[in-house]
N, C-alpha and C. Protein backbone atom coordinates (compact mmCIF):
# COMPACT_ATOMS: atom_id res chain seq x y z
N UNK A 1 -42.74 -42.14 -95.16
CA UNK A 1 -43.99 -41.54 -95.52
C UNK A 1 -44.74 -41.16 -94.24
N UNK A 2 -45.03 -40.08 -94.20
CA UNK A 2 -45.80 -39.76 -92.95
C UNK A 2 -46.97 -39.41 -93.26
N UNK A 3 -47.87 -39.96 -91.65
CA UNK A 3 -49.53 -40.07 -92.17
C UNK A 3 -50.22 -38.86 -91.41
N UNK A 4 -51.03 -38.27 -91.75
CA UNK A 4 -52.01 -36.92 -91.06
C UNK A 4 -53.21 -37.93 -91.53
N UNK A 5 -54.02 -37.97 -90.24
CA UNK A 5 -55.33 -38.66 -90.92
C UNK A 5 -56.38 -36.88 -90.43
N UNK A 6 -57.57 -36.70 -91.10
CA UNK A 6 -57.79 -35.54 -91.27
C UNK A 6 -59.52 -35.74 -91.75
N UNK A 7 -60.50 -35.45 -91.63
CA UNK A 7 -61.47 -35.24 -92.14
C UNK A 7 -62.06 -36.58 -93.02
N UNK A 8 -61.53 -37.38 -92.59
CA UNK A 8 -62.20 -39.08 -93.58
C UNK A 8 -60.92 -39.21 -94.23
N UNK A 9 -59.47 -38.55 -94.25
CA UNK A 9 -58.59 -38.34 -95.40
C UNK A 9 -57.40 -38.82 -94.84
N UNK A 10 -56.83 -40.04 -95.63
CA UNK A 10 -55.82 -40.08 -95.06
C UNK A 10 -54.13 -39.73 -95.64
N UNK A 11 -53.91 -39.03 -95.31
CA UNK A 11 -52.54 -38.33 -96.59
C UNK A 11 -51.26 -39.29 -96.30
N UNK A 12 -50.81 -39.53 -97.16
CA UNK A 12 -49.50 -40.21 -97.22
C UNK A 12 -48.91 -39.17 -97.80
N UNK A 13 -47.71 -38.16 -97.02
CA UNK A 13 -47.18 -37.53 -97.21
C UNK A 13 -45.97 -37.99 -97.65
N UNK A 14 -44.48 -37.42 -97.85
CA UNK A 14 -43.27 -37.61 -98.06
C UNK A 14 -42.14 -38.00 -97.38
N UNK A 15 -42.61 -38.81 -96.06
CA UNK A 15 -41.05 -39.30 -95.33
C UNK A 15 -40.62 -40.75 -95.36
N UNK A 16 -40.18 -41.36 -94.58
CA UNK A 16 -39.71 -42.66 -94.63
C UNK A 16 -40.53 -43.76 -94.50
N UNK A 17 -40.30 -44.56 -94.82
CA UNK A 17 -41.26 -45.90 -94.60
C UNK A 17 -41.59 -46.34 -93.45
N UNK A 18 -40.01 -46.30 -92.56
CA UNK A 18 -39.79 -46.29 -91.06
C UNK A 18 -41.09 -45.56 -90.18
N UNK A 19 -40.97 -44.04 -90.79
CA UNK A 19 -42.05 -43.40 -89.47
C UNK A 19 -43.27 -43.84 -90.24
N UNK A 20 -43.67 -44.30 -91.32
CA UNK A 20 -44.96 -44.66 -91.43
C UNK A 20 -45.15 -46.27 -90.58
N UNK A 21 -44.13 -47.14 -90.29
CA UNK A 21 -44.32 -48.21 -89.77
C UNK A 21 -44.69 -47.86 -88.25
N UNK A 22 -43.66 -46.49 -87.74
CA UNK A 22 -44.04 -45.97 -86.62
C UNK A 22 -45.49 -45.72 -86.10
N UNK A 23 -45.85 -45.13 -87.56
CA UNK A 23 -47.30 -44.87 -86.77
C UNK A 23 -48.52 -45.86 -87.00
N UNK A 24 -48.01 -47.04 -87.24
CA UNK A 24 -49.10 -48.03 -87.40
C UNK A 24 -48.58 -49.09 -86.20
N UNK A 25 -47.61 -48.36 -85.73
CA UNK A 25 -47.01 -49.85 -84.71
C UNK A 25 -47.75 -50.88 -83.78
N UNK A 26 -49.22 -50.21 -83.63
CA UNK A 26 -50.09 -51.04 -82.71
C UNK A 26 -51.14 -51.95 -83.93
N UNK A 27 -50.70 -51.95 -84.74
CA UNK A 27 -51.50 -52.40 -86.18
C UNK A 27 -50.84 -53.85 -86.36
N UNK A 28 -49.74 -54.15 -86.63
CA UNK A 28 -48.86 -55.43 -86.45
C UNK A 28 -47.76 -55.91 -85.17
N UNK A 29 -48.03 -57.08 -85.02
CA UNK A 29 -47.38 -57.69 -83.63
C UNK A 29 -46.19 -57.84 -84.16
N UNK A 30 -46.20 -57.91 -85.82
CA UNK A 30 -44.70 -58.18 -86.23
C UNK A 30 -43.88 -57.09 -87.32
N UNK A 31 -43.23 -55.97 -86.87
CA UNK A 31 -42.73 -55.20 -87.93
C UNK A 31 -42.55 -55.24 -89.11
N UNK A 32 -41.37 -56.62 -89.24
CA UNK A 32 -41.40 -56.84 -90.55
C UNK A 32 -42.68 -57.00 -91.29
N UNK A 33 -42.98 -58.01 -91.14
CA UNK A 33 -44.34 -58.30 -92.05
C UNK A 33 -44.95 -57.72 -92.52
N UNK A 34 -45.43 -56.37 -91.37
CA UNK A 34 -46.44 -55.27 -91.40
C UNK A 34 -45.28 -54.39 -92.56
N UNK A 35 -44.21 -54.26 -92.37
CA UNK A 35 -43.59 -53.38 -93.65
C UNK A 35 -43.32 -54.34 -95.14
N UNK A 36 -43.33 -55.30 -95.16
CA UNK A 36 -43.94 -55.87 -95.99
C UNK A 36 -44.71 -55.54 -96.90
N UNK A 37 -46.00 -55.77 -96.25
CA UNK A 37 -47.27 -55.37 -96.45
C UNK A 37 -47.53 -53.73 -97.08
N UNK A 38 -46.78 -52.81 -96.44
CA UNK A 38 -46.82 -51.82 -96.77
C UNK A 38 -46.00 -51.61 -98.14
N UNK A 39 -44.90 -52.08 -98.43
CA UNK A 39 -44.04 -52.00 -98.98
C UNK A 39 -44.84 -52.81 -100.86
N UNK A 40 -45.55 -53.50 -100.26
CA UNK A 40 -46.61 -54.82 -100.91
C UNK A 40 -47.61 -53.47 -101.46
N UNK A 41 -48.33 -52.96 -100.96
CA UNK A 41 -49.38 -52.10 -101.04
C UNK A 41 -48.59 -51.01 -101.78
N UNK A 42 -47.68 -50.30 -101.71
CA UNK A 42 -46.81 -49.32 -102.69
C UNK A 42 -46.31 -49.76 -103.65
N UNK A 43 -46.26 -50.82 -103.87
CA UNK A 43 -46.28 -51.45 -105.51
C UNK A 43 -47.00 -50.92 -106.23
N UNK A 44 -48.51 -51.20 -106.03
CA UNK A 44 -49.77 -51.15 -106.77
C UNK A 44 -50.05 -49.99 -107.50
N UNK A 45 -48.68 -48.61 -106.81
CA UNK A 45 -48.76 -47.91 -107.82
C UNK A 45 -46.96 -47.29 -108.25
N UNK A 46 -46.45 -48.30 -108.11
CA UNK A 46 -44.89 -48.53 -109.04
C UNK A 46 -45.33 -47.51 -110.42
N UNK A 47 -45.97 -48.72 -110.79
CA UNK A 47 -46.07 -48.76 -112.34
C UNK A 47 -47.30 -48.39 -113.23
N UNK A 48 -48.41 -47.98 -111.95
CA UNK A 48 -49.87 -47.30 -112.52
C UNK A 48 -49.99 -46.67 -111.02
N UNK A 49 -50.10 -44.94 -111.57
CA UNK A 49 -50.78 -44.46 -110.58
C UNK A 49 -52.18 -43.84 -110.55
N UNK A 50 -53.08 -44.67 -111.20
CA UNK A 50 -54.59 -44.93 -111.37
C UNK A 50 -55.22 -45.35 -109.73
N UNK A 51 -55.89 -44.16 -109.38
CA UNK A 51 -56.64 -44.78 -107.79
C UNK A 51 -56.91 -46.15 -107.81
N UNK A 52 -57.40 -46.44 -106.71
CA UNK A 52 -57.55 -47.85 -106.61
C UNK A 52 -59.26 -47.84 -105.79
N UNK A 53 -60.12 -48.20 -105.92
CA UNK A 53 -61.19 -48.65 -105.33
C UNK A 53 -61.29 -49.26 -104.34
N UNK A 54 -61.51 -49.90 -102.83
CA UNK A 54 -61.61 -50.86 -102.37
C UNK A 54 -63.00 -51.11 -101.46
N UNK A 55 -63.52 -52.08 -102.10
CA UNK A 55 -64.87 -52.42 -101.91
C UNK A 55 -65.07 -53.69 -101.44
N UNK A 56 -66.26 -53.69 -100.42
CA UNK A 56 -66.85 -55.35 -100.04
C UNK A 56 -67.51 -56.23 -101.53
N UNK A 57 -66.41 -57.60 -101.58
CA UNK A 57 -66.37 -58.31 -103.17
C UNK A 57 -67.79 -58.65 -102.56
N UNK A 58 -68.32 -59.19 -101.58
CA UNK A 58 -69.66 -59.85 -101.57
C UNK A 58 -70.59 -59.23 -101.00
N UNK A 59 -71.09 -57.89 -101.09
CA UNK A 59 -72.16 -56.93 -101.33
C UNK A 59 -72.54 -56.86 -102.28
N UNK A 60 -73.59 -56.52 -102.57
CA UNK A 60 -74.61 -56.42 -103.60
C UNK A 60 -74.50 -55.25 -104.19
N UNK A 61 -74.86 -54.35 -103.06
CA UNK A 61 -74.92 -53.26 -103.59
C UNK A 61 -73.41 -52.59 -103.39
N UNK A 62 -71.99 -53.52 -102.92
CA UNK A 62 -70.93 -52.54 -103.34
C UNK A 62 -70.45 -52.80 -105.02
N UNK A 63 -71.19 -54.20 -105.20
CA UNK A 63 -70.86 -54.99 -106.37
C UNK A 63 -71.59 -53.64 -107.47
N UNK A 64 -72.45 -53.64 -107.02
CA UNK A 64 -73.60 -52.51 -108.07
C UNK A 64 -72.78 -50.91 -108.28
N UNK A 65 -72.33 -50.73 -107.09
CA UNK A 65 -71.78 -49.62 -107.06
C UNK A 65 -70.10 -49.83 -108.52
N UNK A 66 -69.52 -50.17 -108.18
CA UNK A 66 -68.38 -51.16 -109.20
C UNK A 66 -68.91 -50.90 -110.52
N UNK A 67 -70.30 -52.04 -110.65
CA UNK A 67 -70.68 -52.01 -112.13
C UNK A 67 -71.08 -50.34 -112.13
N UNK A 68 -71.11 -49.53 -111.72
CA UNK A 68 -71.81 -48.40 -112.00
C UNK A 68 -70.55 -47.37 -112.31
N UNK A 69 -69.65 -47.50 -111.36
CA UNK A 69 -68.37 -47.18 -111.64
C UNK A 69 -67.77 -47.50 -113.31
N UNK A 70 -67.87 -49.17 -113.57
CA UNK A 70 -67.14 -49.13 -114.78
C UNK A 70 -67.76 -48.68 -115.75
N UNK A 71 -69.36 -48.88 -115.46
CA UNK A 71 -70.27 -48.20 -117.01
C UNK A 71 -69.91 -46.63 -117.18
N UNK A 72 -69.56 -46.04 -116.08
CA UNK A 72 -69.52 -44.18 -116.16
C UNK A 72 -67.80 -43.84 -116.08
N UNK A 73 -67.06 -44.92 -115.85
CA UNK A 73 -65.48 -44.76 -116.90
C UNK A 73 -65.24 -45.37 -117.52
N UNK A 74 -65.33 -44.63 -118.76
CA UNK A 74 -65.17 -45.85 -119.97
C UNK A 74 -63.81 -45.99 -120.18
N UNK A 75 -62.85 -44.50 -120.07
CA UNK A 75 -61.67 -44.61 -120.15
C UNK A 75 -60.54 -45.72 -119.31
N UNK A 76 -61.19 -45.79 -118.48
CA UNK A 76 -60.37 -46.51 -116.89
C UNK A 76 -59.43 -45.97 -116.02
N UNK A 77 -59.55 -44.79 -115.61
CA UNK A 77 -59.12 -44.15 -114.49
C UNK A 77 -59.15 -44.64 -113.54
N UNK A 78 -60.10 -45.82 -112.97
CA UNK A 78 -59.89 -46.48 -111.78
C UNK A 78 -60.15 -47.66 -111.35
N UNK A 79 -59.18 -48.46 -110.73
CA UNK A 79 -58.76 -49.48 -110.77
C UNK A 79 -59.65 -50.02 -109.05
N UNK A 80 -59.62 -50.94 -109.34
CA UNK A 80 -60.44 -52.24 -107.91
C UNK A 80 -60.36 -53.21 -107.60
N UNK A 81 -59.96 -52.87 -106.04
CA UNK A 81 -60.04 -54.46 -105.24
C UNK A 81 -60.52 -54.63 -104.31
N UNK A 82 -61.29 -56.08 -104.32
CA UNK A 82 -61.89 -56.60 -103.04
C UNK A 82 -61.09 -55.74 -101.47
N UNK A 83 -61.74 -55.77 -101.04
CA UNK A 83 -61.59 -55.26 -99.36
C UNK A 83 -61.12 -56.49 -98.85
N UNK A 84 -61.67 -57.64 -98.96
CA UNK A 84 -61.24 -58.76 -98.53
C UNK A 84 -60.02 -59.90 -98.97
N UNK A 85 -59.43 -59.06 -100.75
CA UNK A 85 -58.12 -59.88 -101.14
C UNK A 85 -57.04 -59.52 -100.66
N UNK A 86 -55.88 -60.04 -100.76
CA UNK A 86 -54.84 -59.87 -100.10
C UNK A 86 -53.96 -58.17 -100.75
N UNK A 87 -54.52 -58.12 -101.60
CA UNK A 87 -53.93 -56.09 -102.00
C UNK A 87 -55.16 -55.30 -101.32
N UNK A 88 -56.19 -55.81 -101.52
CA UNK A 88 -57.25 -55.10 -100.22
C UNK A 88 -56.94 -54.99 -98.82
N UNK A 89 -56.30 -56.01 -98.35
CA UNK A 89 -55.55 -56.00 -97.18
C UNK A 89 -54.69 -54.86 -96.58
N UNK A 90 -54.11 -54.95 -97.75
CA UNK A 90 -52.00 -54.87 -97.45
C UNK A 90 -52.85 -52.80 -98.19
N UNK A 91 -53.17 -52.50 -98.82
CA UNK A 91 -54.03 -51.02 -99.43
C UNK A 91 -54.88 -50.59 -97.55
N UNK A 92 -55.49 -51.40 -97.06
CA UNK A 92 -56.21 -51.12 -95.97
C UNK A 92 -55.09 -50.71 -95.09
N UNK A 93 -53.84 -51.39 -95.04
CA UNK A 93 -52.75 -51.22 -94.10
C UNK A 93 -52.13 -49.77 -94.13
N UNK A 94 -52.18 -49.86 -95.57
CA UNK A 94 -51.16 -48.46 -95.94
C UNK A 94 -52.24 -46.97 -96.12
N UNK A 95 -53.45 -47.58 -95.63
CA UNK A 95 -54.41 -46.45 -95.76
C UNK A 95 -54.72 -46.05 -94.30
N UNK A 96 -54.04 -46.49 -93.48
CA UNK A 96 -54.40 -46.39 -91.80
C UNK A 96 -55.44 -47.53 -91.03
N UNK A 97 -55.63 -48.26 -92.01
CA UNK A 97 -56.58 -49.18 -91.07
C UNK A 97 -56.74 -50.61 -91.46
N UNK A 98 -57.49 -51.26 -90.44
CA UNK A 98 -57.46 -52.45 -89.81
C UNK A 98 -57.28 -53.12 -90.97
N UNK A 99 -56.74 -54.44 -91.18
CA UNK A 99 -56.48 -55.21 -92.51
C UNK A 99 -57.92 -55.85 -92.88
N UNK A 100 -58.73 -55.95 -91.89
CA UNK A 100 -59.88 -56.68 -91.78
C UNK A 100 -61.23 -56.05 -91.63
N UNK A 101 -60.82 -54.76 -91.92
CA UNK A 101 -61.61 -53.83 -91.97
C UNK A 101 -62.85 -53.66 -93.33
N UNK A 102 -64.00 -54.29 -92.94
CA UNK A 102 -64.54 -54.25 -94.22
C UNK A 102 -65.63 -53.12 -94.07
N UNK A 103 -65.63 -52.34 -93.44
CA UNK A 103 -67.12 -51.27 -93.02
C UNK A 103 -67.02 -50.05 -94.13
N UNK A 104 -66.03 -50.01 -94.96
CA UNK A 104 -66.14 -48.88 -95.58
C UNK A 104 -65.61 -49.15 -97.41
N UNK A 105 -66.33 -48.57 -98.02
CA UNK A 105 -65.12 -48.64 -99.50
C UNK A 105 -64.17 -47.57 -98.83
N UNK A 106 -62.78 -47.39 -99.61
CA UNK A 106 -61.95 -46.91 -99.66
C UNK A 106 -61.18 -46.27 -100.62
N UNK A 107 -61.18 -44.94 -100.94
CA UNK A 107 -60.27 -44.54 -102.30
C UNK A 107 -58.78 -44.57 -101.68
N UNK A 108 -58.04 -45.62 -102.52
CA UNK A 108 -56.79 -45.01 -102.51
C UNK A 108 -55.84 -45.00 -103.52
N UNK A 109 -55.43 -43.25 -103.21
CA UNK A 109 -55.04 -42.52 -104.66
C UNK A 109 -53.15 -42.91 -104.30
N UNK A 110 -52.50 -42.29 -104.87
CA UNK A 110 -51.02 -42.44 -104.87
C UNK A 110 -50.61 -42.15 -103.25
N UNK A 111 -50.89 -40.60 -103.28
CA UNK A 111 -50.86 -39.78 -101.84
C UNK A 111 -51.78 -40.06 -100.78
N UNK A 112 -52.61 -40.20 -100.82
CA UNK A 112 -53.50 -40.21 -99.59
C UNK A 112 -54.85 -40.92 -100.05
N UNK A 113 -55.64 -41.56 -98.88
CA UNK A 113 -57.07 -42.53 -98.94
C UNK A 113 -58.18 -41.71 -98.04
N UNK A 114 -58.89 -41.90 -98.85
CA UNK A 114 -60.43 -41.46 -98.27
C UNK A 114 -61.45 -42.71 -98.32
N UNK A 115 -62.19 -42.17 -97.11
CA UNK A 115 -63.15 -43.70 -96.61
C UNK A 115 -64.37 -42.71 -96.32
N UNK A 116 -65.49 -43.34 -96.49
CA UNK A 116 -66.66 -43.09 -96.38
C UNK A 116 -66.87 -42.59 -97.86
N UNK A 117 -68.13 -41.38 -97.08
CA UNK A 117 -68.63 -40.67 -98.14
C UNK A 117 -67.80 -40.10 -98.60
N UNK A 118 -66.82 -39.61 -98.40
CA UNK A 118 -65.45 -38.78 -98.49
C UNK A 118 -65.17 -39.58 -99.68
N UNK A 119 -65.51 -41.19 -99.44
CA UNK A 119 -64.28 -41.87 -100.69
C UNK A 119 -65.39 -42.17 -101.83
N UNK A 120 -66.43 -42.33 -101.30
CA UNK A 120 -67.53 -42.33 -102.81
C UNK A 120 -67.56 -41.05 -103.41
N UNK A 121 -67.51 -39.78 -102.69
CA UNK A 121 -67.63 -38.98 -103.57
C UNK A 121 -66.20 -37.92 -104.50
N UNK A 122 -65.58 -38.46 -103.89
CA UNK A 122 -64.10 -38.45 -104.34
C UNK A 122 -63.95 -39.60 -105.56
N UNK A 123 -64.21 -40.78 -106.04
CA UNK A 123 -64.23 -41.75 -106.93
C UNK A 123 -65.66 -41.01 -107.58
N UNK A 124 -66.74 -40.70 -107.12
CA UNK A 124 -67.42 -39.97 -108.16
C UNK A 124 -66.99 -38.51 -109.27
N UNK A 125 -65.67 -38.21 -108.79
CA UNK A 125 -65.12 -37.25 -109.59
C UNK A 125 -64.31 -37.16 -110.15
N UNK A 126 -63.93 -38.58 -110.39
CA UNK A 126 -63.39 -39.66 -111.56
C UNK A 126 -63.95 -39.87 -113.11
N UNK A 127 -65.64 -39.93 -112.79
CA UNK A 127 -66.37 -40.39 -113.79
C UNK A 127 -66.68 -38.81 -114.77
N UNK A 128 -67.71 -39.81 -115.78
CA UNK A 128 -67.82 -38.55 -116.89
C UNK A 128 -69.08 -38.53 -116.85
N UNK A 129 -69.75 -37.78 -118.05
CA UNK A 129 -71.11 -36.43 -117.12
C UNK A 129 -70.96 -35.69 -116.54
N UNK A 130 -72.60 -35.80 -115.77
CA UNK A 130 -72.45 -34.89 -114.73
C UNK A 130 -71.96 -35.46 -113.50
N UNK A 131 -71.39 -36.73 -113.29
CA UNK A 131 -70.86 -36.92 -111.54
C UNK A 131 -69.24 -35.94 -111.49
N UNK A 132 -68.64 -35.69 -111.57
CA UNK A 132 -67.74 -34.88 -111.04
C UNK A 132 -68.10 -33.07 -110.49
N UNK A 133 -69.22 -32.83 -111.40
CA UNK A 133 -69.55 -31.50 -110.86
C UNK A 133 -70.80 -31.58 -109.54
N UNK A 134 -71.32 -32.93 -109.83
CA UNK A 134 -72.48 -33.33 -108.24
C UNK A 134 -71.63 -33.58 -107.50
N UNK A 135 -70.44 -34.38 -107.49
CA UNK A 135 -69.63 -35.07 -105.91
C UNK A 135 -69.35 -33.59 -105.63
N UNK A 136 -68.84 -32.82 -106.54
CA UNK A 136 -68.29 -31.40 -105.40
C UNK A 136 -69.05 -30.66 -105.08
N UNK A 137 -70.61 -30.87 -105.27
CA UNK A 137 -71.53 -29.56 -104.67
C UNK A 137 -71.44 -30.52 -103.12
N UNK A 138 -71.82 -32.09 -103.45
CA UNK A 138 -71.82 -32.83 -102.33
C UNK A 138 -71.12 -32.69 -101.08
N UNK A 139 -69.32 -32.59 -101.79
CA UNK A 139 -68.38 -32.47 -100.98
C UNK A 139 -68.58 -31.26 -100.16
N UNK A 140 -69.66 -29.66 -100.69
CA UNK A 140 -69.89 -29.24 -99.16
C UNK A 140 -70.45 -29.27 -98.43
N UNK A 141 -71.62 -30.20 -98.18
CA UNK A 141 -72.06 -30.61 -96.80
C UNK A 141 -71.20 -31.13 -95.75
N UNK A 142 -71.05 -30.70 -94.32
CA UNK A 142 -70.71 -31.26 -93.44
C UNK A 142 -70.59 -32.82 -93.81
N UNK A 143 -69.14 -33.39 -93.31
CA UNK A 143 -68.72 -34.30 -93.53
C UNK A 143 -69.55 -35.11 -92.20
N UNK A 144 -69.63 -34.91 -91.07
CA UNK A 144 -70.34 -35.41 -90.43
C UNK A 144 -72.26 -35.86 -90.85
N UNK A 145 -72.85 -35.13 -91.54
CA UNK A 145 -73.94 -35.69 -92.02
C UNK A 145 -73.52 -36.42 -93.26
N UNK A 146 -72.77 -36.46 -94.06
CA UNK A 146 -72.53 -37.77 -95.04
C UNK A 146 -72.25 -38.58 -94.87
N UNK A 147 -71.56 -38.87 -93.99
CA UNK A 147 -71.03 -39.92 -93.10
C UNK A 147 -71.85 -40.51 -92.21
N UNK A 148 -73.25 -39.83 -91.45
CA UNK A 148 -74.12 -40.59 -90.81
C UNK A 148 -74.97 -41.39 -92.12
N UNK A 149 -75.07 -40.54 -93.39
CA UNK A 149 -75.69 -41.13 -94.16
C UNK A 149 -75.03 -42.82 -94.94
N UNK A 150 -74.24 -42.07 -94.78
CA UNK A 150 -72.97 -42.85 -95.67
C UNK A 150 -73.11 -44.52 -94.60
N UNK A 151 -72.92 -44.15 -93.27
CA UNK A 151 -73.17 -45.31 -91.77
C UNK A 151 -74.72 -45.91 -92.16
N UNK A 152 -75.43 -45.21 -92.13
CA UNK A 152 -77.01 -45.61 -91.94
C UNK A 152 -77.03 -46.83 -93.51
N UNK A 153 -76.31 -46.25 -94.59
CA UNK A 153 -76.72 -47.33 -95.87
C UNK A 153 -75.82 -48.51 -95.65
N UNK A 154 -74.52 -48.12 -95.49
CA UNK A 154 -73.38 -49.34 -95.23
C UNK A 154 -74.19 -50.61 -93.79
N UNK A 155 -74.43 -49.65 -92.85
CA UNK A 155 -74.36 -51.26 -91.74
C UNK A 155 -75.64 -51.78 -92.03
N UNK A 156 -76.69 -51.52 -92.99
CA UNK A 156 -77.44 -52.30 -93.60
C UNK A 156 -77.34 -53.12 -95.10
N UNK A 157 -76.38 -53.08 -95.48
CA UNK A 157 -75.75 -52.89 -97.18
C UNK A 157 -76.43 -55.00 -96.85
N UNK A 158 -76.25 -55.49 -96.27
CA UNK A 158 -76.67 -56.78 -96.35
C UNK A 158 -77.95 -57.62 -96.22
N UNK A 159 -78.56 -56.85 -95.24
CA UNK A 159 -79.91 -57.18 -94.92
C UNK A 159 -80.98 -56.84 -96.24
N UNK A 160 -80.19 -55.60 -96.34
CA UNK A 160 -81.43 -55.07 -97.44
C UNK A 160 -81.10 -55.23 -99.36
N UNK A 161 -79.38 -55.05 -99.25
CA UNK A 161 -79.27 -55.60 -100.51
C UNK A 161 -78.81 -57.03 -101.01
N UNK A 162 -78.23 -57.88 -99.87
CA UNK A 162 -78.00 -58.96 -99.66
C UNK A 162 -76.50 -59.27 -100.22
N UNK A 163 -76.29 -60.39 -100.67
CA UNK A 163 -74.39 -60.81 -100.14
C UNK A 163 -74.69 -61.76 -101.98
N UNK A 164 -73.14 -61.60 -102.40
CA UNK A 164 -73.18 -62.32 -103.42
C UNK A 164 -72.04 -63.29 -103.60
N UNK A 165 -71.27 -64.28 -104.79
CA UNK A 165 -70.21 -64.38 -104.77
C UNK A 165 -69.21 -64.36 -106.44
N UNK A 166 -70.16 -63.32 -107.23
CA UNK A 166 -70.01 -62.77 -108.15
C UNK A 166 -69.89 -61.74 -108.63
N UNK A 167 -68.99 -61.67 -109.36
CA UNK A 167 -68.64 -59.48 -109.55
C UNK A 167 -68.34 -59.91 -111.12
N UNK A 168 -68.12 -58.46 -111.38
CA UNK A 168 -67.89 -57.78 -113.12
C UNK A 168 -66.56 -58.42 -113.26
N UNK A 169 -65.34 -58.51 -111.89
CA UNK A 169 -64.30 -58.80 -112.27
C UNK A 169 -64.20 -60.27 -113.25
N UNK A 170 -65.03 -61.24 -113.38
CA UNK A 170 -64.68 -61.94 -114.18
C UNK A 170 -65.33 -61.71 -115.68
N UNK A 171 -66.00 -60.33 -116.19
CA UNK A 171 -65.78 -59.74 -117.17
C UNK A 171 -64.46 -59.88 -117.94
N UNK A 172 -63.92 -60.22 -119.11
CA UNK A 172 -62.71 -59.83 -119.77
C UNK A 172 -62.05 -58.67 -119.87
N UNK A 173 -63.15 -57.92 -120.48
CA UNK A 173 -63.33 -56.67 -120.83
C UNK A 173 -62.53 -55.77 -119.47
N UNK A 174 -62.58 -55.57 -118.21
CA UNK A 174 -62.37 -54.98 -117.46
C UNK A 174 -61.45 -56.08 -116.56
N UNK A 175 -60.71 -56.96 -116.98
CA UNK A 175 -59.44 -57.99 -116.12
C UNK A 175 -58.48 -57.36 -115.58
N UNK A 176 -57.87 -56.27 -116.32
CA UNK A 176 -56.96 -55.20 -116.31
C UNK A 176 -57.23 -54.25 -114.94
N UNK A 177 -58.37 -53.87 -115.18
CA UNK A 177 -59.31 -52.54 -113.83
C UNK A 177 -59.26 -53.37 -112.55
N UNK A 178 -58.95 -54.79 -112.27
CA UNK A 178 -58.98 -55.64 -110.83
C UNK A 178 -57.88 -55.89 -110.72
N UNK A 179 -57.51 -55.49 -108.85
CA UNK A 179 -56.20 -56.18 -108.67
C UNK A 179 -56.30 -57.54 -107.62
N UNK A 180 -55.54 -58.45 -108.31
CA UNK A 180 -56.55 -59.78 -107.78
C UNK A 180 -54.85 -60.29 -106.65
């Protein structure tokens, strides 16, 4: 699988596993593992290729964002995991970045992951209403001013909305939509 990272976007194109391990090689001290991991993270869509969400589990307001997500798909088009569980991890790996990387949600679709505003408003055109026809007027502003915006709410997301250690995932109703 080969990676073009591009505009917040990261494409997982069509080659080997090999040159995708290639281009993460400064990412793990240990090959195997790190293909593992990758190999771990391409599971998740074996058998559902429903995006995947990946969000800080103990934000407030990524938690809010989630519940806002599942109230506006009722169908379930998209699926979520902590940034910080171990498929949040091993999804961060195979999306180009740090395993420990918690500064951003993350969409990642079958082919390729978007981070930032790129990835909220890309998962906003998932939902029903009117968010799929707002994320794409959104999507044409300069990606560089959504992204300062997108920076300015995230490296405060704690101070101002504060830290929790409760989410929707232990809802019933939505057990299925978390990958734990």
């Amino acid at each position: 699988m080969a990676l073009m990272a591009r505009n917040g976007i990261v494409n997982l194109g069509v080659a080997s596993a090999t040159s995708r391990s290639a281009f993460f090689k400064t990412a793990s001290s240990s090959s195997t593992a790190f293909q593992g991991q990758l190999k771990k993270a391409d599971a998740y869509f074996a058998s559902d290729s429903r995006p995947i969400v990946l969000f800080d589990g103990v934000c407030n307001m990524c938690n809010g964002g989630v519940n806002f997500v599942l109230d506006n798909d009722p169908v379930g088009r998209i699926r979520f995991a902590a940034l910080q569980s171990e498929a949040g991890r091993a999804l961060l790996l195979r999306s180009g970045r740090a395993p420990d990387d918690i500064s951003s949600l993350v969409l990642v679709e079958k082919d390729r992951s978007y981070i930032k505003s790129e990835g909220v408003l890309r998962t906003a055109q998932y939902l029903q209403s009117l968010f799929p026809p707002i994320a794409s007027i959104a999507l044409l502003f300069p990606l560089f001013f959504r992204d300062f915006v997108y920076e300015s709410i995230a490296d405060n997301r704690y101070s101002v909305f504060g830290q929790t250690n409760v989410c929707r995932m232990s809802d019933a109703q939505f057990k299925e939509r978390f990958i734990e």
